[in-house]
PDB file of N, CA and C in Angstrom:
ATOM      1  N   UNK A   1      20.403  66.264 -61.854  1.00  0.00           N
ATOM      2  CA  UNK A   1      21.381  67.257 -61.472  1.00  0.00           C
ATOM      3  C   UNK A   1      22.404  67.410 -62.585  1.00  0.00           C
ATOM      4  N   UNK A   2      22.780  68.625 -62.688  1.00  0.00           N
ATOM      5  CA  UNK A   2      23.947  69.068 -63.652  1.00  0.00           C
ATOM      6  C   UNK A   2      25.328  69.383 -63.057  1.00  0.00           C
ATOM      7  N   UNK A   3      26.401  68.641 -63.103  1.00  0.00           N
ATOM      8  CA  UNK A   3      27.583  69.024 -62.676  1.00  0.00           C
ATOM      9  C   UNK A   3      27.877  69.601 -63.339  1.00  0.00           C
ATOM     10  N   UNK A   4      28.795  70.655 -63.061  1.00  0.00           N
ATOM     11  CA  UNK A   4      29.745  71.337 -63.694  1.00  0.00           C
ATOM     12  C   UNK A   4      31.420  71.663 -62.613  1.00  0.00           C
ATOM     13  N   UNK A   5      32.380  71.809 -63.727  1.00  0.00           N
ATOM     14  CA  UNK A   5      33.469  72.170 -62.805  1.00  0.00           C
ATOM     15  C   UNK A   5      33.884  73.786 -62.611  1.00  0.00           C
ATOM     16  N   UNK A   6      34.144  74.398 -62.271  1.00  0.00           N
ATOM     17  CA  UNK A   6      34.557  75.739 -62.584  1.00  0.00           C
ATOM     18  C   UNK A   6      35.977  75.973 -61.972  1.00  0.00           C
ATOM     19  N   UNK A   7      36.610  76.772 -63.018  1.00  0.00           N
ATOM     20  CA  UNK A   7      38.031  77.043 -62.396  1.00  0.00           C
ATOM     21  C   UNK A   7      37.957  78.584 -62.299  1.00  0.00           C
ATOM     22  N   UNK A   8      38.631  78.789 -61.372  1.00  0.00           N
ATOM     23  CA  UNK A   8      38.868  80.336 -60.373  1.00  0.00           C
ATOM     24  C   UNK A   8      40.641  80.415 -59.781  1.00  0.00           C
ATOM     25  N   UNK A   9      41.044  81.455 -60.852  1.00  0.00           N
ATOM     26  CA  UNK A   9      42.714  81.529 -60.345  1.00  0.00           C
ATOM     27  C   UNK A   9      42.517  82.514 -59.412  1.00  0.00           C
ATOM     28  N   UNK A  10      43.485  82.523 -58.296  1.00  0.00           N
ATOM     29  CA  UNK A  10      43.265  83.639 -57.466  1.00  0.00           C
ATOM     30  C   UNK A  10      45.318  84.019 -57.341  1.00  0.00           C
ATOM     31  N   UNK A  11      45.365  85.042 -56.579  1.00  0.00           N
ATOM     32  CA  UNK A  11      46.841  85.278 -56.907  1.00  0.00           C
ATOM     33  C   UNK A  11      47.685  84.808 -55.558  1.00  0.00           C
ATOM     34  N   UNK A  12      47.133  84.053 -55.007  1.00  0.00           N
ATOM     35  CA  UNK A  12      48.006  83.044 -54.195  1.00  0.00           C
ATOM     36  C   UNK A  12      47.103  82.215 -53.220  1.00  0.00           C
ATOM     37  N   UNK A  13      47.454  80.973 -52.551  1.00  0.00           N
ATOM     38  CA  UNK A  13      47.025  79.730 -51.717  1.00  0.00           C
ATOM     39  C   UNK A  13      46.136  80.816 -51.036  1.00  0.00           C
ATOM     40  N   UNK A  14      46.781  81.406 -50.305  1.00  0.00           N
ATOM     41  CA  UNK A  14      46.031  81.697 -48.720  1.00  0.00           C
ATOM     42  C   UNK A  14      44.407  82.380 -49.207  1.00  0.00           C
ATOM     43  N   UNK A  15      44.333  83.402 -50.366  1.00  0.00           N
ATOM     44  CA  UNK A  15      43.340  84.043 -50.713  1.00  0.00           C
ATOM     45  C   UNK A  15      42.062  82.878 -51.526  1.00  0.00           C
ATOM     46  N   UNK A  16      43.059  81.958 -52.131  1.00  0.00           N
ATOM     47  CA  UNK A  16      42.150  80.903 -52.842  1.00  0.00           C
ATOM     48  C   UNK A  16      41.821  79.697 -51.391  1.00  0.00           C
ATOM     49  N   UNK A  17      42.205  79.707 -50.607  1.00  0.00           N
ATOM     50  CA  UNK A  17      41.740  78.877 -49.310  1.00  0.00           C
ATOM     51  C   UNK A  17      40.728  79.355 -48.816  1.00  0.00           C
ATOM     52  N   UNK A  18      40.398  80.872 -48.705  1.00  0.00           N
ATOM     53  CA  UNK A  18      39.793  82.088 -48.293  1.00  0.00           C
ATOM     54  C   UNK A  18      38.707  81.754 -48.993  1.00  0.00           C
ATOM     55  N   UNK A  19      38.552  82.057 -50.057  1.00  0.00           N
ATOM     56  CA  UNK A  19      37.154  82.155 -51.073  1.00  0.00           C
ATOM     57  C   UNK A  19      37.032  80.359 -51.054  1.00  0.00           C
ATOM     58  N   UNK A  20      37.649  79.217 -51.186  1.00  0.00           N
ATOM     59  CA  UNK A  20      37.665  78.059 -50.881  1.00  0.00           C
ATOM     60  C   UNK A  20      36.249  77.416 -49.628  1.00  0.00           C
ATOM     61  N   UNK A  21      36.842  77.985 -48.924  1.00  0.00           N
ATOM     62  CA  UNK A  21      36.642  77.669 -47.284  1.00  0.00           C
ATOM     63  C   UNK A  21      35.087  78.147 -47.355  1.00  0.00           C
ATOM     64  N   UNK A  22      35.051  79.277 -47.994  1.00  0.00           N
ATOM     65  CA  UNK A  22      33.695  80.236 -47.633  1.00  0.00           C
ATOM     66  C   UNK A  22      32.184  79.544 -48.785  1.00  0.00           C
ATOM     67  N   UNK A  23      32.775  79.337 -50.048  1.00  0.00           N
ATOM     68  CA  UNK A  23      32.136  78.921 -50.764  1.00  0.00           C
ATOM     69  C   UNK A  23      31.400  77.733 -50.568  1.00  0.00           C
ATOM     70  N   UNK A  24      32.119  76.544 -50.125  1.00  0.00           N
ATOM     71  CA  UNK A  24      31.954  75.394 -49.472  1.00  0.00           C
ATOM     72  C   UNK A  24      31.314  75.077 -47.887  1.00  0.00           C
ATOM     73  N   UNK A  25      31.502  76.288 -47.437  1.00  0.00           N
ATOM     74  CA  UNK A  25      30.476  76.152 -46.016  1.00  0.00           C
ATOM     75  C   UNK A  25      29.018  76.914 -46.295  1.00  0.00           C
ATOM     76  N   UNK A  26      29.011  77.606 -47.155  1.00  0.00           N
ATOM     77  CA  UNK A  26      27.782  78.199 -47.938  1.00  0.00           C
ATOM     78  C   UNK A  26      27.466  77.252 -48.839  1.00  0.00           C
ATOM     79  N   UNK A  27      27.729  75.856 -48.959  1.00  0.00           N
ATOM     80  CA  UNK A  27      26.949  74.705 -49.827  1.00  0.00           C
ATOM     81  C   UNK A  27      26.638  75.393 -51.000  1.00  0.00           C
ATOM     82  N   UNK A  28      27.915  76.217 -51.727  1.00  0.00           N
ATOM     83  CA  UNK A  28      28.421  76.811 -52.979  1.00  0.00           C
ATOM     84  C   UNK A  28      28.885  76.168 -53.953  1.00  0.00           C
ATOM     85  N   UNK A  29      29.559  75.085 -53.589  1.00  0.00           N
ATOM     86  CA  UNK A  29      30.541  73.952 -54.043  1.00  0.00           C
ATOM     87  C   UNK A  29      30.521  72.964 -52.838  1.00  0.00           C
ATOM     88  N   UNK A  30      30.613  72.117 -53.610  1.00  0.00           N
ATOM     89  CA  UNK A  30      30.734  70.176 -52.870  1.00  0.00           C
ATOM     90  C   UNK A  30      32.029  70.647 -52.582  1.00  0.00           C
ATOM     91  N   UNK A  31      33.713  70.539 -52.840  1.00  0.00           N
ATOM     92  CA  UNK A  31      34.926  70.562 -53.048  1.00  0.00           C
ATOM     93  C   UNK A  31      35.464  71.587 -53.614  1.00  0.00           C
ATOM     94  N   UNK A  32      36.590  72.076 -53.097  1.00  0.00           N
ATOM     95  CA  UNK A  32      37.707  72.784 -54.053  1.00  0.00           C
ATOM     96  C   UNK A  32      38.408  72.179 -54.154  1.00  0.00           C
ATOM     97  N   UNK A  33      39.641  72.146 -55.179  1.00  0.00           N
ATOM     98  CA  UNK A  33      40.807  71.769 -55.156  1.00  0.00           C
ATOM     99  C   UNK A  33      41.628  73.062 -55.427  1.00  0.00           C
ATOM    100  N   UNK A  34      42.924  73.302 -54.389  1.00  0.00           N
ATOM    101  CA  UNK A  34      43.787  74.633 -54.569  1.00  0.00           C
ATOM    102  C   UNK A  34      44.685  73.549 -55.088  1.00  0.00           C
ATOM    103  N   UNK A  35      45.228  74.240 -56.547  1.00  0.00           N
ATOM    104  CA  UNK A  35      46.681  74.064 -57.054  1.00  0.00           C
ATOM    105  C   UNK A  35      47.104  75.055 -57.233  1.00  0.00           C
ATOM    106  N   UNK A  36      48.428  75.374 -56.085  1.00  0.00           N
ATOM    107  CA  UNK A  36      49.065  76.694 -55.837  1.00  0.00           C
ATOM    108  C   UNK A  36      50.630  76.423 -56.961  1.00  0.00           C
ATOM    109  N   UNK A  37      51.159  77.559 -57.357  1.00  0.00           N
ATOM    110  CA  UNK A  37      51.993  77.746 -58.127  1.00  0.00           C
ATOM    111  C   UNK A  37      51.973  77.494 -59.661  1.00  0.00           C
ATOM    112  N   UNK A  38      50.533  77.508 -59.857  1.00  0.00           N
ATOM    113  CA  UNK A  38      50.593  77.786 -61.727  1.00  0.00           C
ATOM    114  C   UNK A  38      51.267  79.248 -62.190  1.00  0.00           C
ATOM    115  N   UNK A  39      51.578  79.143 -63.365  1.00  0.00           N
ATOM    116  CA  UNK A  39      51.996  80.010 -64.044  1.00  0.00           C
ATOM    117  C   UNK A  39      50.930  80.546 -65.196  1.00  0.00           C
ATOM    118  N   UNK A  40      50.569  82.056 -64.804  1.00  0.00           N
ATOM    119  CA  UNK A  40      49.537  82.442 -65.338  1.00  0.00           C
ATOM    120  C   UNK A  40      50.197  83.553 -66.701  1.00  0.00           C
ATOM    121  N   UNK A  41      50.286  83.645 -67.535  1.00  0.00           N
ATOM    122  CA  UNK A  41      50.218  84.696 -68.892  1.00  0.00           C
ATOM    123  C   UNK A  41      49.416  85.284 -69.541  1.00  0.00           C
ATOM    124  N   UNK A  42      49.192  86.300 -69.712  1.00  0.00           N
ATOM    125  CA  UNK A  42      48.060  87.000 -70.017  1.00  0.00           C
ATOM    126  C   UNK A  42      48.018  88.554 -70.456  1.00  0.00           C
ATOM    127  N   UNK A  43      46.965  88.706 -71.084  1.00  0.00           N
ATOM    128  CA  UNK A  43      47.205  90.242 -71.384  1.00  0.00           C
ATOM    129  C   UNK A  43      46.184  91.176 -70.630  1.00  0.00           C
ATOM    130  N   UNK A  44      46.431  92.172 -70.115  1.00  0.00           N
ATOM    131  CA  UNK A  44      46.387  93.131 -68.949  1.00  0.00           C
ATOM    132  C   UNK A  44      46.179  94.677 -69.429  1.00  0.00           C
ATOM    133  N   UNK A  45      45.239  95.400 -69.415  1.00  0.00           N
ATOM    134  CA  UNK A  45      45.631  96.893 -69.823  1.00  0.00           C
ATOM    135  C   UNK A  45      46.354  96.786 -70.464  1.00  0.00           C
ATOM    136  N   UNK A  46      46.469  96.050 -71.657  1.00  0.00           N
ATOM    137  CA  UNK A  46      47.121  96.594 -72.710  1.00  0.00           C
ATOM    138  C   UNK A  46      48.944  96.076 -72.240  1.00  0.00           C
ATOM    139  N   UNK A  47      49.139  94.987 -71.245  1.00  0.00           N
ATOM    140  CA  UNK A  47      50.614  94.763 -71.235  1.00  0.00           C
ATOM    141  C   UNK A  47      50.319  93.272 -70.850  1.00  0.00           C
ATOM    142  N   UNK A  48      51.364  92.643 -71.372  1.00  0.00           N
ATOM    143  CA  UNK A  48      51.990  91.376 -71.092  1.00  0.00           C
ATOM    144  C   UNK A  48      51.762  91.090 -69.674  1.00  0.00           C
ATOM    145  N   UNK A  49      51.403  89.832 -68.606  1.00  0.00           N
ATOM    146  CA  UNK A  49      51.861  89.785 -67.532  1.00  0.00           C
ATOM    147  C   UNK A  49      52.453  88.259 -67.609  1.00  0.00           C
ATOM    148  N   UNK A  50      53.405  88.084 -66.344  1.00  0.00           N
ATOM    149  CA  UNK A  50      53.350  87.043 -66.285  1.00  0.00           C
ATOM    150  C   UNK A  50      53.586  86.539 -64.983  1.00  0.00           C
ATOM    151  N   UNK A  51      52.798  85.859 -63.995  1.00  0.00           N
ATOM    152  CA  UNK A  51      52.391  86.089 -62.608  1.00  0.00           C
ATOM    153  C   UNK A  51      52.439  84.733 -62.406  1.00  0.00           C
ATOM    154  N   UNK A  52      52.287  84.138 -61.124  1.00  0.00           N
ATOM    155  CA  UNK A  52      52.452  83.134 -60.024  1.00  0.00           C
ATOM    156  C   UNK A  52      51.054  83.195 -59.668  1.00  0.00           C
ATOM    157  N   UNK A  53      50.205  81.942 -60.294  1.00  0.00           N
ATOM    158  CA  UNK A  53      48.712  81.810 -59.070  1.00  0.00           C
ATOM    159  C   UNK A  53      48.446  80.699 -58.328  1.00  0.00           C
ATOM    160  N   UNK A  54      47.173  80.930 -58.044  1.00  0.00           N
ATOM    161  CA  UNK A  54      46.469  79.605 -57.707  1.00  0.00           C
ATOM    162  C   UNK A  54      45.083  79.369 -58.411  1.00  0.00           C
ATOM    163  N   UNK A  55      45.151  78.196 -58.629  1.00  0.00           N
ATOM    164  CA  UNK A  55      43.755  77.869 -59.114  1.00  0.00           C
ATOM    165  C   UNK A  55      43.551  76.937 -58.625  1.00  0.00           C
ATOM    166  N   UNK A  56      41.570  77.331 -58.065  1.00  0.00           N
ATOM    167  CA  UNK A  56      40.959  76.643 -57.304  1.00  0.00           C
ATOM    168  C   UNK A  56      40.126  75.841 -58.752  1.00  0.00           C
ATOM    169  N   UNK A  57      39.836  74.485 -58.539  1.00  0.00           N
ATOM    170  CA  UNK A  57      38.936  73.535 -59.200  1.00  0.00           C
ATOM    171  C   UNK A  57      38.054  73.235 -58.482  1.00  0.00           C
ATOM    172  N   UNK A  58      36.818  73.921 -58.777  1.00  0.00           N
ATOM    173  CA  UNK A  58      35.772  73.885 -58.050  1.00  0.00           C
ATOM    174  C   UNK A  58      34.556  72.826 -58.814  1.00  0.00           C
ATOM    175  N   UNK A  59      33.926  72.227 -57.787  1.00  0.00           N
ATOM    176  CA  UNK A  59      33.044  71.252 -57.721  1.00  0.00           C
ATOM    177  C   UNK A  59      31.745  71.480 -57.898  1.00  0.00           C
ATOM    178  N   UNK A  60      30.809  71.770 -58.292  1.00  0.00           N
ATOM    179  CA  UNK A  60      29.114  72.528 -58.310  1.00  0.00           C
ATOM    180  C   UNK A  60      27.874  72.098 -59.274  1.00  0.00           C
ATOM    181  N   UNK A  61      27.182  72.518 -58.436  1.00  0.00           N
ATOM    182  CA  UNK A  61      25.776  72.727 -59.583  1.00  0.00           C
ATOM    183  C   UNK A  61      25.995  73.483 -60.573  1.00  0.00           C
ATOM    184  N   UNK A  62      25.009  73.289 -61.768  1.00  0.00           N
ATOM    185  CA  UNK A  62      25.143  73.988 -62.726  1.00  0.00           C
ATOM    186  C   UNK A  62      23.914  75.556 -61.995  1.00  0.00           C
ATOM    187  N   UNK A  63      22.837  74.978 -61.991  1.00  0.00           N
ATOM    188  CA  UNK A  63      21.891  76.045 -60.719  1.00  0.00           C
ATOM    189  C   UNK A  63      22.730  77.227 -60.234  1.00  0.00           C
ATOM    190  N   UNK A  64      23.895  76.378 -59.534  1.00  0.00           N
ATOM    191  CA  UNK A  64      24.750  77.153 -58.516  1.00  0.00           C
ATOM    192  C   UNK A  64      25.600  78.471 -59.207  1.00  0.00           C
ATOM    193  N   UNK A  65      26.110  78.415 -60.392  1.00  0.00           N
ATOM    194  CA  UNK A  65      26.768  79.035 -60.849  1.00  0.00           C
ATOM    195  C   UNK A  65      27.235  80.871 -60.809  1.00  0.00           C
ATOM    196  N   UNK A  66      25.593  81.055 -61.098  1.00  0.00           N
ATOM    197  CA  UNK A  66      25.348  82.530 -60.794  1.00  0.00           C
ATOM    198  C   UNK A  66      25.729  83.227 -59.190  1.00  0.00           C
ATOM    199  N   UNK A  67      25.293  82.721 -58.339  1.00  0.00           N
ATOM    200  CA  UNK A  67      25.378  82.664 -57.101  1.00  0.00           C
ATOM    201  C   UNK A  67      26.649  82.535 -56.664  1.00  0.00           C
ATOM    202  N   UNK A  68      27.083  81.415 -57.407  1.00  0.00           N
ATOM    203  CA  UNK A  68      28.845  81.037 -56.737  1.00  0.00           C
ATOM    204  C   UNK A  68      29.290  82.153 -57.228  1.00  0.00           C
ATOM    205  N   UNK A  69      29.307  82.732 -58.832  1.00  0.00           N
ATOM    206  CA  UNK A  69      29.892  83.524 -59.312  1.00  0.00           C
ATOM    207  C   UNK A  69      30.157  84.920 -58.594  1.00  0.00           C
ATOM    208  N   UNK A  70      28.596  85.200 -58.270  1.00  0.00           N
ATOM    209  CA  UNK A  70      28.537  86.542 -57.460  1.00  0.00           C
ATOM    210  C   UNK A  70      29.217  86.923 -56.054  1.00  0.00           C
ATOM    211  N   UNK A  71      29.521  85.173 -55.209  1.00  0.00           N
ATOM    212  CA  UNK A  71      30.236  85.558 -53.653  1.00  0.00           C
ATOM    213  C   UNK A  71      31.835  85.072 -54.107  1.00  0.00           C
ATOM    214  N   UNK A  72      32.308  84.831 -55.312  1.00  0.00           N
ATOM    215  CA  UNK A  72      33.358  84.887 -55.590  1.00  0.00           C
ATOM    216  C   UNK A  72      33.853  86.033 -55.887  1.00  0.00           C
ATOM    217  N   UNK A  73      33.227  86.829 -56.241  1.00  0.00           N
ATOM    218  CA  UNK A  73      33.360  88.163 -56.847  1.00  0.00           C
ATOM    219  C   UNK A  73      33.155  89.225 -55.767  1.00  0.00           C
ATOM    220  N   UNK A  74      32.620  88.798 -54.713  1.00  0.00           N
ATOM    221  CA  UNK A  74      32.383  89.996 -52.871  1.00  0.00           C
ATOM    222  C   UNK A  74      33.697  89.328 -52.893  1.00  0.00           C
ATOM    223  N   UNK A  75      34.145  88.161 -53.155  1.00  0.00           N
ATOM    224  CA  UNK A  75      35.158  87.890 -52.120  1.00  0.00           C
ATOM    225  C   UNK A  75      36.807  88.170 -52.192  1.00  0.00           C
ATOM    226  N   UNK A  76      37.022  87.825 -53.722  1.00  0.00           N
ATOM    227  CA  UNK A  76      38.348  88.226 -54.429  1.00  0.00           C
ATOM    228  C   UNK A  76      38.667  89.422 -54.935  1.00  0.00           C
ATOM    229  N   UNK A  77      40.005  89.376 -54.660  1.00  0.00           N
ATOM    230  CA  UNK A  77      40.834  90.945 -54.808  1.00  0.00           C
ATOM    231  C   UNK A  77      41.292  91.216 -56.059  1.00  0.00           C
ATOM    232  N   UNK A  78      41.372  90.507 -57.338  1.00  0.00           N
ATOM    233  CA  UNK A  78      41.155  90.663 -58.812  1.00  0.00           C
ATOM    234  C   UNK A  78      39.847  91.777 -58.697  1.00  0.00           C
ATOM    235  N   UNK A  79      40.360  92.327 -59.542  1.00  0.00           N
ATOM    236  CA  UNK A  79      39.232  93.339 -60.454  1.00  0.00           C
ATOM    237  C   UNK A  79      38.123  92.397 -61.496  1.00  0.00           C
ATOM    238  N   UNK A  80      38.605  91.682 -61.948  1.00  0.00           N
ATOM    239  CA  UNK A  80      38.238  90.676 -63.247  1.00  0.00           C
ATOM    240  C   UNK A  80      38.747  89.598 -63.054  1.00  0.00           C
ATOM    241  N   UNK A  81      38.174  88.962 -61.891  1.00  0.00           N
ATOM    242  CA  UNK A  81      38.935  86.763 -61.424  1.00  0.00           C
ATOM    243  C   UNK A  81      37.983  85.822 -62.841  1.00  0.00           C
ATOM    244  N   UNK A  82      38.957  85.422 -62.792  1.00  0.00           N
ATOM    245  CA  UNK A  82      38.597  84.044 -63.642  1.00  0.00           C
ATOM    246  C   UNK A  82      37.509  83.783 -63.258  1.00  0.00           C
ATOM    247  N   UNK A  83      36.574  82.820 -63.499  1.00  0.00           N
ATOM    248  CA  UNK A  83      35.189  82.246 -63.250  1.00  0.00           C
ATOM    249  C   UNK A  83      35.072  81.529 -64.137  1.00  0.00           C
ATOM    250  N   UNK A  84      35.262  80.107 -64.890  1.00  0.00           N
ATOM    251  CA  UNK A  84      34.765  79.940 -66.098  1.00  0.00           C
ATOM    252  C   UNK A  84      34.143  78.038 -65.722  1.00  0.00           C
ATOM    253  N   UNK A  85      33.058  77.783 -66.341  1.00  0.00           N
ATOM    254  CA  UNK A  85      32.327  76.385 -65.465  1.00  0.00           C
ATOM    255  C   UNK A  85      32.374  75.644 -67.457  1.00  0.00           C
ATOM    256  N   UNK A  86      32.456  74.658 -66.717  1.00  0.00           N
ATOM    257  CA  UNK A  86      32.786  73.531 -67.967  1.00  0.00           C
ATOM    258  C   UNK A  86      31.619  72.479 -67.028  1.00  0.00           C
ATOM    259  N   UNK A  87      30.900  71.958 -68.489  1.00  0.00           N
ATOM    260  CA  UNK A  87      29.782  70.553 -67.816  1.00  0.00           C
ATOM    261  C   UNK A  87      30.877  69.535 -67.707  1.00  0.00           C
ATOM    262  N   UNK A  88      30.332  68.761 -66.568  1.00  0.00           N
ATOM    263  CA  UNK A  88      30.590  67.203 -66.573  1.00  0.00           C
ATOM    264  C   UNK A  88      29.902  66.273 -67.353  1.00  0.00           C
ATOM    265  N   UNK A  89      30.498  65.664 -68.338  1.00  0.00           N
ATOM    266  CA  UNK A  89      29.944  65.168 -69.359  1.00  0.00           C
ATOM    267  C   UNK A  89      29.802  63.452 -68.336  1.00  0.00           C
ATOM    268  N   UNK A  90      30.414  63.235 -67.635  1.00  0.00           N
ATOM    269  CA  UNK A  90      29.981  61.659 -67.229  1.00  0.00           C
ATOM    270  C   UNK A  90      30.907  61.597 -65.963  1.00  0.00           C
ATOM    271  N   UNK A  91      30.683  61.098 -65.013  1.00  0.00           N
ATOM    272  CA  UNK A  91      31.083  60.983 -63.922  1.00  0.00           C
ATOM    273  C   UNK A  91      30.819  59.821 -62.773  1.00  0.00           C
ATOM    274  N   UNK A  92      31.216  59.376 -61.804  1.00  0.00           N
ATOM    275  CA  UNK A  92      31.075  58.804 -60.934  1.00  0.00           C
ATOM    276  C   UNK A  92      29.771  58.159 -60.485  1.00  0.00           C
ATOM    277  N   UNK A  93      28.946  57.713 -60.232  1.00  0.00           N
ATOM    278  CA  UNK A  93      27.380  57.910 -59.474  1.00  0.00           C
ATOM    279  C   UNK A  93      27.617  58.113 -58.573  1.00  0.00           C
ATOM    280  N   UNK A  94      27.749  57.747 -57.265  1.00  0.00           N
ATOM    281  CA  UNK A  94      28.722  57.825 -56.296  1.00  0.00           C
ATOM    282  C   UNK A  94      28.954  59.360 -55.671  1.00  0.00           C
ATOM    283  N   UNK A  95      29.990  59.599 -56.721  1.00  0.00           N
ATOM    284  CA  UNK A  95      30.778  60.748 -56.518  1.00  0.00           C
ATOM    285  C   UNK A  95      29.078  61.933 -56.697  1.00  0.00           C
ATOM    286  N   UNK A  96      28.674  61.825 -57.746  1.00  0.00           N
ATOM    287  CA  UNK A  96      27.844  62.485 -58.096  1.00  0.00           C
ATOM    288  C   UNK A  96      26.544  62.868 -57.301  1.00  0.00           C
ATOM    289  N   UNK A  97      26.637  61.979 -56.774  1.00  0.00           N
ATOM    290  CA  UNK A  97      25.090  61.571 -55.732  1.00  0.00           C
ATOM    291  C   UNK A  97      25.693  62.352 -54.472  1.00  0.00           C
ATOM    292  N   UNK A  98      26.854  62.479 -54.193  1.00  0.00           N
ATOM    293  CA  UNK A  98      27.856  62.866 -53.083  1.00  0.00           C
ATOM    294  C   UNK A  98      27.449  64.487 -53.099  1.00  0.00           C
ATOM    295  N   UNK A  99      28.431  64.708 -54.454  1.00  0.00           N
ATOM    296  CA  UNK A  99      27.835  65.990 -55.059  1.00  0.00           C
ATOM    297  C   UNK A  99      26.165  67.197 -54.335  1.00  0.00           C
ATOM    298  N   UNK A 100      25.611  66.229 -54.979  1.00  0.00           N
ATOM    299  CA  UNK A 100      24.270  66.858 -54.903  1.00  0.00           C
ATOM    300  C   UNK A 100      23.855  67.117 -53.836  1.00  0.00           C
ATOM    301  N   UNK A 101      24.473  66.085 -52.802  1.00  0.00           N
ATOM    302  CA  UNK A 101      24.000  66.140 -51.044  1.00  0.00           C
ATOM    303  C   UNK A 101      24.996  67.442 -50.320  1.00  0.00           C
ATOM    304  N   UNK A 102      26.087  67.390 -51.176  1.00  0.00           N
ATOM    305  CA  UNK A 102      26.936  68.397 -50.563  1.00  0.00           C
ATOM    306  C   UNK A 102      26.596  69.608 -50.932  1.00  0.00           C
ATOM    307  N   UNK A 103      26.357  69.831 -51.443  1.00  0.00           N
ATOM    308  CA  UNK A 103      25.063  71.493 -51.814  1.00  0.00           C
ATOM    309  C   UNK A 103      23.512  71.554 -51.641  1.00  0.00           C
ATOM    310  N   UNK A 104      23.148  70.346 -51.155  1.00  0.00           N
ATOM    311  CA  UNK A 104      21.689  70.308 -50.466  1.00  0.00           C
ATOM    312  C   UNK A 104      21.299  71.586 -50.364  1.00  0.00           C
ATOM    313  N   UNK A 105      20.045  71.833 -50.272  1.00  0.00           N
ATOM    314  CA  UNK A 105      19.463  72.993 -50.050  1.00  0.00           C
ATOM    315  C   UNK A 105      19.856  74.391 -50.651  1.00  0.00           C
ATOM    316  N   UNK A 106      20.403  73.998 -51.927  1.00  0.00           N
ATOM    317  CA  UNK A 106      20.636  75.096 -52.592  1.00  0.00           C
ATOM    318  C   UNK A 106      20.024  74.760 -53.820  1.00  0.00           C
ATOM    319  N   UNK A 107      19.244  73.796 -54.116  1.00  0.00           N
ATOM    320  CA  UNK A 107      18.517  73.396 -54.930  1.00  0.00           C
ATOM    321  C   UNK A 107      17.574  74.450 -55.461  1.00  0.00           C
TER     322      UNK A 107
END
């Protein structure tokens, strides 16, 4: 199995709980983690922003990615949400083995 993490800012808790909640009962992701109140900067049509989010740290297959990507994208109100998956270079066994059972059948 290939872990990977993926981070997904959304523009506040309740909407990143939302896509959270849904992803994870669809054995999309093992875990989220919401960290609400980052400070996001960025450039926008051509202007500066500088906004209040949340970013979810999401837990997954590497397999999973496409798939997660696509019901993240039915699900969030961004035009263009973050999505971006980084490998787990070494991890837990444990945790990992945890992992794999928690997305069962999406193999």
């Amino acid at each position: 199995m290939e872990a990977i993490v993926v981070y997904i800012t959304a523009p506040n808790e309740d909407e990143a709980a939302k896509i959270a909640k849904t992803i994870v009962e669809e054995r999309l992701a093992g875990c989220v983690n919401i960290v609400k109140g980052i400070r996001s900067i960025y450039s926008w049509q051509g202007k500066m922003e500088d906004d209040s989010e949340a970013l979810m740290i999401t837990k997954t297959q590497r397999h999973l990615f496409e798939p997660l990507k696509k019901r993240v994208k039915e699900l969030h109100s961004y035009t263009v949400p973050e999505i971006i998956a980084m490998p787990v270079v070494e991890g837990s066994e444990d945790y990992l083995n945890w992992l794999k059972e928690a997305t069962k059948g999406m193999e």
